[in-house]
N, C-alpha and C. Protein backbone atom coordinates (compact mmCIF):
# COMPACT_ATOMS: atom_id res chain seq x y z
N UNK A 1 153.49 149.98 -0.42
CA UNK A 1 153.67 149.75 1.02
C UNK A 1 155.15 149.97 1.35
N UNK A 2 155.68 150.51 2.54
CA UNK A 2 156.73 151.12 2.60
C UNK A 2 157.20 150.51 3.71
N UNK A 3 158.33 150.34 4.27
CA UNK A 3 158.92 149.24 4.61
C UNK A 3 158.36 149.81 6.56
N UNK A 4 157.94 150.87 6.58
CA UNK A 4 157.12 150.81 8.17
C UNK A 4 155.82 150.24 8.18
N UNK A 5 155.31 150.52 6.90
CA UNK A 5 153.99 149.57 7.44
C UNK A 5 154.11 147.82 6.94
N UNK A 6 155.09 147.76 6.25
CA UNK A 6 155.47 146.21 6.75
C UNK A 6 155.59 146.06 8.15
N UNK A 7 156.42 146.76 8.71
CA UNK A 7 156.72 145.85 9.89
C UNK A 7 155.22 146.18 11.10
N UNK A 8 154.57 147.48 10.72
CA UNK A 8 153.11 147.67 11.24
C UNK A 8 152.46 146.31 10.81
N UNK A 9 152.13 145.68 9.93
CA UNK A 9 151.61 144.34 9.73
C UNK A 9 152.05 143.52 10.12
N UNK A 10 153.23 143.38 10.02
CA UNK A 10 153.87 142.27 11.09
C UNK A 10 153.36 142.29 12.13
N UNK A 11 153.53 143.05 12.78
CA UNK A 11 153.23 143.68 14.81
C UNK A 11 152.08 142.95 14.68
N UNK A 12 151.27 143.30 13.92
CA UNK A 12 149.13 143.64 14.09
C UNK A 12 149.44 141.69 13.61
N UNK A 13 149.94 141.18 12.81
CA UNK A 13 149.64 139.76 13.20
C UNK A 13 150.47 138.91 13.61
N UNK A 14 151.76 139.25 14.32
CA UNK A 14 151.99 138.23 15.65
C UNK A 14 150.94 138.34 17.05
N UNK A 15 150.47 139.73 16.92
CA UNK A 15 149.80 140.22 18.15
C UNK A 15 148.12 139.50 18.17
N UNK A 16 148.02 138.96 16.67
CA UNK A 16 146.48 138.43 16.47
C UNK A 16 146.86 137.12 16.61
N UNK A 17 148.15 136.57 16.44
CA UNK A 17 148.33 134.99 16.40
C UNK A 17 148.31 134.69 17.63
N UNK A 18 149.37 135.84 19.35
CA UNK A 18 149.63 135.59 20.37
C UNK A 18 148.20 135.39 21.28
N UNK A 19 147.26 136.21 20.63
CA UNK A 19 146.03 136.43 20.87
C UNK A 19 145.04 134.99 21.10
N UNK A 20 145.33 134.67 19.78
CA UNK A 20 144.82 133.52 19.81
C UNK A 20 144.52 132.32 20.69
N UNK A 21 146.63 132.39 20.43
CA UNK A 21 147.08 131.35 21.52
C UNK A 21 146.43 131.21 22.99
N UNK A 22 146.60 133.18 23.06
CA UNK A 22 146.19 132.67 24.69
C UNK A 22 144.65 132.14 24.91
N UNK A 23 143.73 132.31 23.76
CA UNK A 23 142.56 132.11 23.93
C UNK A 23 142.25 130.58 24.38
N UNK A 24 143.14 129.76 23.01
CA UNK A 24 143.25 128.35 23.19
C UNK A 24 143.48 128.17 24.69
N UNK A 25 144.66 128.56 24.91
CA UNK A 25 145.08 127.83 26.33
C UNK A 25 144.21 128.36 27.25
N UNK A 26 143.22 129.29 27.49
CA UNK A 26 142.96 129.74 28.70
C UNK A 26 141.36 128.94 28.36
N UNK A 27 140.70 128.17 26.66
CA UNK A 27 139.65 127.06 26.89
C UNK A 27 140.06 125.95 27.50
N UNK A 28 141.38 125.73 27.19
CA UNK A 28 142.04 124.43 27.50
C UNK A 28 141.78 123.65 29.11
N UNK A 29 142.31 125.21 29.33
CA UNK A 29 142.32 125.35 31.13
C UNK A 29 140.88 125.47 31.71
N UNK A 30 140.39 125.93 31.10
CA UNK A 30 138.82 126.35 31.51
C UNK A 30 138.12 124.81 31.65
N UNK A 31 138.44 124.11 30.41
CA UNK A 31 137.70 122.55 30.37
C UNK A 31 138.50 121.40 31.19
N UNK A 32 139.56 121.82 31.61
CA UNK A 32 140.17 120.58 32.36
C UNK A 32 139.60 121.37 33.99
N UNK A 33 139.48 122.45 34.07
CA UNK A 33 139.08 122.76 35.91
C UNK A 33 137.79 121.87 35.54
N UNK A 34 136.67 121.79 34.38
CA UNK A 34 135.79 121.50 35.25
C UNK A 34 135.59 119.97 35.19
N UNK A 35 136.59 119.79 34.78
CA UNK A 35 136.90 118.10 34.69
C UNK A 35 135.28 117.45 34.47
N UNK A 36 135.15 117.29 33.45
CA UNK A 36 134.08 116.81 32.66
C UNK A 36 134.21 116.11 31.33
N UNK A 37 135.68 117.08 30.85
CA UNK A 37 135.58 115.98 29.42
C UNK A 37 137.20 115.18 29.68
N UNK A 38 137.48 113.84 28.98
CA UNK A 38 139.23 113.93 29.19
C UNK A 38 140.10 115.02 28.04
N UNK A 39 141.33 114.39 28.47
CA UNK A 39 142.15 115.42 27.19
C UNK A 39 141.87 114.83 25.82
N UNK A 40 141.25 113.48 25.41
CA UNK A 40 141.19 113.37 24.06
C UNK A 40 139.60 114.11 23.37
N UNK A 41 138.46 114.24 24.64
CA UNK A 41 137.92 114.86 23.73
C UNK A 41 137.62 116.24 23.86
N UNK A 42 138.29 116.81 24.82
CA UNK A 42 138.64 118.40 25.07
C UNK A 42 140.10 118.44 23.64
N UNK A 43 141.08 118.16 23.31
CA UNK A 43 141.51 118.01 21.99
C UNK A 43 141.08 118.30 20.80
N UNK A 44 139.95 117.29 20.68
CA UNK A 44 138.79 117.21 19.59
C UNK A 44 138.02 118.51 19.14
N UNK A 45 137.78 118.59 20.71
CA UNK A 45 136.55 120.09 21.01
C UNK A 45 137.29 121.57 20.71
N UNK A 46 138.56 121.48 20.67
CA UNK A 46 139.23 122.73 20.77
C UNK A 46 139.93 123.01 19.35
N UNK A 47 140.19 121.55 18.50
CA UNK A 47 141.24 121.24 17.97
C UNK A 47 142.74 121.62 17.67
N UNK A 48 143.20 120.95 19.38
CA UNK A 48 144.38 120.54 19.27
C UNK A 48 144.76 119.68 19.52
N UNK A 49 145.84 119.35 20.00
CA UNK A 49 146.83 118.13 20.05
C UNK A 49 146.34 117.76 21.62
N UNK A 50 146.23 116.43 22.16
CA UNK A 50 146.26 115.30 22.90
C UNK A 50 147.71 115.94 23.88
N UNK A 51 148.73 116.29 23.17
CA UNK A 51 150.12 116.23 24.11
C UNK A 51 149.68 118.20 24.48
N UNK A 52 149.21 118.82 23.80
CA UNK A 52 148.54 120.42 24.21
C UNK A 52 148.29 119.90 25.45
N UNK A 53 146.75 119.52 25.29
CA UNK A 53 145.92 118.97 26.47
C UNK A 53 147.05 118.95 27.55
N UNK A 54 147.68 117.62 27.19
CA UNK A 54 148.29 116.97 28.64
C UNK A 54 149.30 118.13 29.22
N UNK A 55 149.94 118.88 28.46
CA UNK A 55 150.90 120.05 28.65
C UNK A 55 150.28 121.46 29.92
N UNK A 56 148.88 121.49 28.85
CA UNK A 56 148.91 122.36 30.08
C UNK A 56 148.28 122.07 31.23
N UNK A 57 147.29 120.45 31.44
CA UNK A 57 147.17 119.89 32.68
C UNK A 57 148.11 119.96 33.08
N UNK A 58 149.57 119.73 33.33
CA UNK A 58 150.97 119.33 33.93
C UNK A 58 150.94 120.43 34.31
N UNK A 59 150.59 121.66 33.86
CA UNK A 59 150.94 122.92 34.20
C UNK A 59 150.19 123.45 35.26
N UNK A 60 149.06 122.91 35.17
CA UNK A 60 148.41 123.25 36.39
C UNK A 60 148.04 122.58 37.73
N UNK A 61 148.73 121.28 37.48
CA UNK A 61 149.31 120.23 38.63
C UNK A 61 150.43 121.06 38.92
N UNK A 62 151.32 121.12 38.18
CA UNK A 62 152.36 122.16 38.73
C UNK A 62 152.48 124.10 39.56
N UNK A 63 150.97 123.67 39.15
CA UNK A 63 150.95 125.52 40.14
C UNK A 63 150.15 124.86 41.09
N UNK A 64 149.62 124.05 41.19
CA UNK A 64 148.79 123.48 42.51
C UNK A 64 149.78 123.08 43.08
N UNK A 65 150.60 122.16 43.11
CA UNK A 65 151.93 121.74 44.24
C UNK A 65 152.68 122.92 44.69
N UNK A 66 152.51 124.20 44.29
CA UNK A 66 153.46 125.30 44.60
C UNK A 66 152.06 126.09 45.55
């Protein structure tokens, strides 16, 4: 392996990790609009963190006041 397709693997998995992320956050968001579960067991359901949860509720109290 030659030092371009290192950094080709690199690329291909920050781009699968960023991927991810946004997936998480955009269930995150998806389960707090329909306000049905709280953040500890939307947390549970997603598995992440309790302070996730509350982070990106804040975030979307914060685009609603704007």
């Amino acid at each position: 392996m030659n030092t371009l397709d290192v950094f080709i693997e690199k690329g291909r998995r920050q781009g699968i990790e960023e991927a991810k992320l946004q997936k998480t956050e955009t269930m995150v968001r998806n389960l707090i609009k329909q306000s049905i579960l709280n953040d500890d067991q939307i947390a549970s359901a997603i598995e992440v963190t309790v302070k996730y949860v509350a982070e990106v509720r804040r975030q979307i109290s914060d685009a609603d006041i704007r």
